[in-house]
Protein backbone atom coordinates (compact mmCIF):
# COMPACT_ATOMS: atom_id res chain seq x y z
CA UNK A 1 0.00 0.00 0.00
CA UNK A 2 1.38 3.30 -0.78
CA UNK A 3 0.94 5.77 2.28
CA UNK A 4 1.07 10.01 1.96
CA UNK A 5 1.69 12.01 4.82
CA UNK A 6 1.36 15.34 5.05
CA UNK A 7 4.74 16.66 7.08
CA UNK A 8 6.22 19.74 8.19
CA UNK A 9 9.70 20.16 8.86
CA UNK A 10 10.59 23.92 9.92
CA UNK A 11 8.59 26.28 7.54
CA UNK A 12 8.23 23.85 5.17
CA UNK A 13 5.32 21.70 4.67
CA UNK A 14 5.74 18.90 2.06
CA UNK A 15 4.34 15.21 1.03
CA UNK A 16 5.95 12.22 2.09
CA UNK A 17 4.82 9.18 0.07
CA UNK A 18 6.20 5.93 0.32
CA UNK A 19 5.24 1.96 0.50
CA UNK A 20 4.36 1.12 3.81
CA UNK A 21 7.13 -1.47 3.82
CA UNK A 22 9.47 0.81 3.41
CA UNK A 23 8.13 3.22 5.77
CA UNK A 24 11.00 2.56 8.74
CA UNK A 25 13.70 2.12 6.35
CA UNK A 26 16.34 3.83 4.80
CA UNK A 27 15.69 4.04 0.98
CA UNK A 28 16.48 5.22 -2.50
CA UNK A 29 14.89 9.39 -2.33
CA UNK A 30 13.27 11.21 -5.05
CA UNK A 31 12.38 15.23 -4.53
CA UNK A 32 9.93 16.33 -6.76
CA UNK A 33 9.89 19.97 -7.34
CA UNK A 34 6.43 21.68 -8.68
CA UNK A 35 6.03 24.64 -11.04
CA UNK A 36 5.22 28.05 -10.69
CA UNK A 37 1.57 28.52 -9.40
CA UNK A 38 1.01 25.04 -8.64
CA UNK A 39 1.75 22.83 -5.38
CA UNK A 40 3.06 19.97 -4.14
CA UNK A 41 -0.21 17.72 -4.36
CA UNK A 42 -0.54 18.46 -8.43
CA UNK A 43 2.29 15.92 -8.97
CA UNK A 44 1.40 12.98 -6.85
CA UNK A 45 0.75 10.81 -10.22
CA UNK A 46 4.82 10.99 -10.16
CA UNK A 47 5.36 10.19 -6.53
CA UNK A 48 2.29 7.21 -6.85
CA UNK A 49 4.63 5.44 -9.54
CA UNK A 50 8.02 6.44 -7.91
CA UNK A 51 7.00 4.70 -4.97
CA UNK A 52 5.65 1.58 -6.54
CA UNK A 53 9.22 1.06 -7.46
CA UNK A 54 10.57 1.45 -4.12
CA UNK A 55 11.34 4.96 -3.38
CA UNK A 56 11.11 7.72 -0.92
CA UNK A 57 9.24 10.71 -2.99
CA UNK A 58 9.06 14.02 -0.75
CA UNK A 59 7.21 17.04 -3.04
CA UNK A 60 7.53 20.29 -0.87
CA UNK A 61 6.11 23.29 -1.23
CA UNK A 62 7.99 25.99 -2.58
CA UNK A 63 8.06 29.16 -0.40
CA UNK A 64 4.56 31.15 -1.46
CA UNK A 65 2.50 28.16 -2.91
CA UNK A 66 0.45 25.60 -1.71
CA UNK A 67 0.18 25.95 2.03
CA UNK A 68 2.83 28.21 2.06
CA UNK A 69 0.73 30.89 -0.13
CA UNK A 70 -0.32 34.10 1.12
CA UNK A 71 -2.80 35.41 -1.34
CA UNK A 72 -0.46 37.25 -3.86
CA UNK A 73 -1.77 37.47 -7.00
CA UNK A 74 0.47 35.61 -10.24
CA UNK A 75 2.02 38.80 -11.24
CA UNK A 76 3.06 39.66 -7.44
CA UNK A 77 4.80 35.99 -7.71
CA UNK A 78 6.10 36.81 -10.75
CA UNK A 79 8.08 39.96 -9.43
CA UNK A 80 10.03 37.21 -6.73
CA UNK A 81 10.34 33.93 -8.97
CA UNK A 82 14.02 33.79 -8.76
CA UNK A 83 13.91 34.64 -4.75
CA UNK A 84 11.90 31.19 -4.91
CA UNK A 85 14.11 29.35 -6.77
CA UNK A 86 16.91 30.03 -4.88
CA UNK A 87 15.38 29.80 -1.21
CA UNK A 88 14.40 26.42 -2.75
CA UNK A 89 17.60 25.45 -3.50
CA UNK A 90 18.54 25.83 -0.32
CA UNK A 91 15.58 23.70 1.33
CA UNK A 92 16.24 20.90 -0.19
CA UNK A 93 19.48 20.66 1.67
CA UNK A 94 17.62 20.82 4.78
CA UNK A 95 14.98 18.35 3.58
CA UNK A 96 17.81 15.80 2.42
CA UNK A 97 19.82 15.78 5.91
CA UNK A 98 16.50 15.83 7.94
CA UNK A 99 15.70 12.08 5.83
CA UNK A 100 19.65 10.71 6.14
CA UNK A 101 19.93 12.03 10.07
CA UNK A 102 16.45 10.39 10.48
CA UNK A 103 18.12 6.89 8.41
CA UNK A 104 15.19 6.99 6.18
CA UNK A 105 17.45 7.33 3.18
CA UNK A 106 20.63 6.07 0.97
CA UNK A 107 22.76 9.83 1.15
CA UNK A 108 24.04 7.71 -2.37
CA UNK A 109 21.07 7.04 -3.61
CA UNK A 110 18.80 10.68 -3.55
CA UNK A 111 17.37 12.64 -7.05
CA UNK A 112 15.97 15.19 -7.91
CA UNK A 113 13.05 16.04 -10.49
CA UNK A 114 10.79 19.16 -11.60
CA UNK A 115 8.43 20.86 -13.57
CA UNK A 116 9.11 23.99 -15.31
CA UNK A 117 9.74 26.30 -12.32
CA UNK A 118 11.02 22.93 -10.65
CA UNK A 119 13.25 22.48 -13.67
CA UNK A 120 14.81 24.80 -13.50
CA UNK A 121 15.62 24.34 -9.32
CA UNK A 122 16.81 21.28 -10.43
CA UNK A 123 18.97 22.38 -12.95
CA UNK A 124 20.15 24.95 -10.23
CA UNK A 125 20.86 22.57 -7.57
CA UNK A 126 22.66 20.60 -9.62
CA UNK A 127 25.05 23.63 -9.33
CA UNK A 128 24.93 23.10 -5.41
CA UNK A 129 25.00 19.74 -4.56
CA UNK A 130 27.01 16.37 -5.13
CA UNK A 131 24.85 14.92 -3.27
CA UNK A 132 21.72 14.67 -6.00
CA UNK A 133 23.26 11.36 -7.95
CA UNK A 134 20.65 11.55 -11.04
CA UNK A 135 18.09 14.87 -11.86
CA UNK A 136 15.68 15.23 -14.22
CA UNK A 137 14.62 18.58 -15.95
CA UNK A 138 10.60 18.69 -17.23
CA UNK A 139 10.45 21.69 -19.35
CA UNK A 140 13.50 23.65 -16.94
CA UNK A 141 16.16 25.66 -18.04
CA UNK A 142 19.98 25.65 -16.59
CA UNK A 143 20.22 29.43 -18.36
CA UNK A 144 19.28 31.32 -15.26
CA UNK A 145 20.81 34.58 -16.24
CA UNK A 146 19.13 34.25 -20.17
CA UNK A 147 15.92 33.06 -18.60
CA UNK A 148 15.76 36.01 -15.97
CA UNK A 149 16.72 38.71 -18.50
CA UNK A 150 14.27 37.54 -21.07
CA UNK A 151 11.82 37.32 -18.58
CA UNK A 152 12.47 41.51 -17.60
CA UNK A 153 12.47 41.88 -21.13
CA UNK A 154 8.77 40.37 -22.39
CA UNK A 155 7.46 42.38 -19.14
CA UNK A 156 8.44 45.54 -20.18
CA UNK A 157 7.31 45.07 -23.83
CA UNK A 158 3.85 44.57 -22.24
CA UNK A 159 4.19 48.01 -20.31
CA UNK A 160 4.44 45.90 -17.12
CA UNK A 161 5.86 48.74 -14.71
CA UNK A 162 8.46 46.92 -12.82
CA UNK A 163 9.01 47.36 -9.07
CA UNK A 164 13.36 47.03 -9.63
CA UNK A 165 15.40 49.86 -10.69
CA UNK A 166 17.80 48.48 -13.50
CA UNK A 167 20.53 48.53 -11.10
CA UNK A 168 18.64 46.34 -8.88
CA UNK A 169 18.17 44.38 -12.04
CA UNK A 170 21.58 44.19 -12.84
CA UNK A 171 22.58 42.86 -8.73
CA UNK A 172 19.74 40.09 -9.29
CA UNK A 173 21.58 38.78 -12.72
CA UNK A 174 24.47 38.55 -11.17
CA UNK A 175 23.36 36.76 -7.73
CA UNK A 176 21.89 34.30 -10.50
CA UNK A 177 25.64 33.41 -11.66
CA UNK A 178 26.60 30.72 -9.00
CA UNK A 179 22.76 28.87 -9.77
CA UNK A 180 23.80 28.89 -13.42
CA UNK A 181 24.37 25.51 -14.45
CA UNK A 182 24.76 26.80 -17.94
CA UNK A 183 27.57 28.96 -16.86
CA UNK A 184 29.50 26.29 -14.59
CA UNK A 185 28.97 22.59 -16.57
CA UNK A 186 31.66 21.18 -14.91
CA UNK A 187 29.23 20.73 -11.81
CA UNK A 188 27.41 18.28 -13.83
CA UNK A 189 30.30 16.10 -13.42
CA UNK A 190 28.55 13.19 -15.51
CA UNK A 191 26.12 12.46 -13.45
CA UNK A 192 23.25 11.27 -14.65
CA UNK A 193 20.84 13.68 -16.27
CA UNK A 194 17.13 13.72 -18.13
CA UNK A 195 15.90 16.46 -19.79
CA UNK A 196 12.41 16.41 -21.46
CA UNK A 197 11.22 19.44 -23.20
CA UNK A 198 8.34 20.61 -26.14
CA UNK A 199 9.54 22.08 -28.87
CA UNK A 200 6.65 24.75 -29.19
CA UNK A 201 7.04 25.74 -25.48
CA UNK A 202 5.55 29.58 -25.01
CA UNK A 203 6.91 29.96 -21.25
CA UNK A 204 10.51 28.39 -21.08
CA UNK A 205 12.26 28.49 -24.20
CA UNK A 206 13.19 25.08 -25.68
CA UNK A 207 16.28 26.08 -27.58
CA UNK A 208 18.84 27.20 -24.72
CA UNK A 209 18.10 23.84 -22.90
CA UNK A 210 19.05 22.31 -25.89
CA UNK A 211 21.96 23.91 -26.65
CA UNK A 212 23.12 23.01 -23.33
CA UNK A 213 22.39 19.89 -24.39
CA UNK A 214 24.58 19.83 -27.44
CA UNK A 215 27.50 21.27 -25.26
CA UNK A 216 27.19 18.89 -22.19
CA UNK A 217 27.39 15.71 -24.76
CA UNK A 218 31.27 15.94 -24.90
CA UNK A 219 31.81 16.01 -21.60
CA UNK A 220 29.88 13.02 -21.46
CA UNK A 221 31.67 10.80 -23.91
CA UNK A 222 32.82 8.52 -21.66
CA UNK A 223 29.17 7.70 -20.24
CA UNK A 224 27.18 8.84 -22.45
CA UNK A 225 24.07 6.77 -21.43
CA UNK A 226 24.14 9.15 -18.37
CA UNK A 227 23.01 12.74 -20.61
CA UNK A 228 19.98 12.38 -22.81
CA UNK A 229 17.43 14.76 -24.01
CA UNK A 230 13.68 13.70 -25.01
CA UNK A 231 12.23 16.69 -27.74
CA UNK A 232 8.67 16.27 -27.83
CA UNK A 233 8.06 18.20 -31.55
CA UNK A 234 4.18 19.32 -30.79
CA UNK A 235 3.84 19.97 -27.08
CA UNK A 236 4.00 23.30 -25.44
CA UNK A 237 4.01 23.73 -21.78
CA UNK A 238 3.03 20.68 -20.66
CA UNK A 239 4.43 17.07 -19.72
CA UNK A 240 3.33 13.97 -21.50
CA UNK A 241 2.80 11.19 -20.53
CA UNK A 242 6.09 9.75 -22.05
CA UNK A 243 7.91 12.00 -19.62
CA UNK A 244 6.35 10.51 -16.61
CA UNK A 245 7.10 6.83 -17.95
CA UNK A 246 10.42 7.94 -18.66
CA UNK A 247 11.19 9.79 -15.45
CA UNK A 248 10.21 6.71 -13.58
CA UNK A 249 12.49 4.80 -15.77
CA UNK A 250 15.45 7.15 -15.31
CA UNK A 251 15.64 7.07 -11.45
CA UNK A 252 15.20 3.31 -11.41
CA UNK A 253 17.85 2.54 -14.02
CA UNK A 254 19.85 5.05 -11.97
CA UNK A 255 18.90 4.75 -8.36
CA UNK A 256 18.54 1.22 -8.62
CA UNK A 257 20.36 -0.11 -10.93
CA UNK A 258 19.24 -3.80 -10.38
CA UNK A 259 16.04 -3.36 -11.07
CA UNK A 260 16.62 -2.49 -14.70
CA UNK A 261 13.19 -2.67 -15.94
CA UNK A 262 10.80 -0.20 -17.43
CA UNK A 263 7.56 0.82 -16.30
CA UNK A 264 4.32 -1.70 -16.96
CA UNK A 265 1.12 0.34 -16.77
């Protein structure tokens, strides 16, 4: 039976779902990051399958969303989405040594996965940690500095009035730098990497995720099973099923390695 508990740890209230097996002992971890305006219940079709295979999934909330939301409206969010992404970052560290302290996971054996906004967290905290062994990117970017300035850009094309000075601007770019995996690869250090994206995506731009892609490859020459990219040619914003199937696969293949079979729905 798969069991979900609803957990706080700090300020942060996430999901815990696991087999109630496994429920006292220490196993393979999966975080699941959500995306911008959603929560941490919207992806429990991941954690459901995740923990059919024998994992720990823990889906927090990132700070302003879900229980953590204080009534601001999208635009409001808008105006701190990087402040998010970063603070996130930094959660998951406390999430991850609350689990190994508590010996209710492998510290070898812990991913990480996301949608769009949670993408690109991963992507970031890839920059971050050793600690995530395999990551998978659902419509992310690892272009954090691009992404941001792009962002600035299409809001002040649509007369948005912006509440930053371009100074202020110019300080956030550059507290982006360190978070940029696009900007430090060498943090990727092979490990084992996912990244599913649509081709006609209107919110994060396909193309600079995959021409990351094309530059990550030679670093990964050696193992190259451990990089791949899935291009979905008609979807937008929005992960297919294939992605979950495959996201399922790539954490088992890489988590646990003797299990080495695919998904049977």
């Amino acid at each position: 039976m798969i069991e979900i508990h609803n957990e706080k740890l700090k300020d942060i209230p996430f999901l815990h779902v696991i087999k109630d097996e496994y429920r006292d002992l220490a196993q393979p971890m999966v975080f699941f990051i959500h995306g911008f305006t959603s929560a941490k219940e919207h992806n429990l079709h991941f954690a459901y399958l995740l923990a059919e295979k024998g994992f720990r999934v823990v889906l927090p909330d990132v700070h302003l969303h879900g229980e953590r939301s204080n009534g601001q409206s999208n635009k409001e969010l808008m105006f701190q989405f990087w402040r998010m992404v970063v603070q996130t970052i930094s959660e998951l560290e406390v999430l991850k040594n609350e689990f190994v302290n508590r010996e209710l996971a492998k510290p070898e054996k812990i991913g990480l996965v996301g949608t769009s906004m949670g993408g690109i967290i991963t992507f970031g905290a890839l920059t971050q940690y050793k600690w995530i062994k395999a990551a998978v990117s659902l419509m992310g970017s690892p272009s954090y500095e691009k992404l941001a300035r792009g962002q600035i850009r299409q809001l002040k094309e649509a007369g948005v009035k912006l509440p930053f000075s371009d100074q202020e601007l110019e300080h956030e770019y550059a507290s982006l730098k360190p978070f940029d995996l696009s900007m430090n690869p060498e943090k990727l250090a092979q490990r084992p990497l996912l990244i599913w994206h649509g081709k006609q995506d209107p919110i994060v731009p396909f193309q600079p995720t995959f021409d990351f892609y094309e530059k990550s490859k030679e670093a990964y020459t050696k193992v190259p099973a451990n990089l791949q990219f899935i291009v979905d040619a008609k979807a937008g914003h929005k992960v297919s099923r294939e992605a979950l199937l495959k996201t399922v696969d790539w954490f088992e293949n890489h988590l646990f390695p003797q299990h080495n079979s695919a998904v049977k729905i």
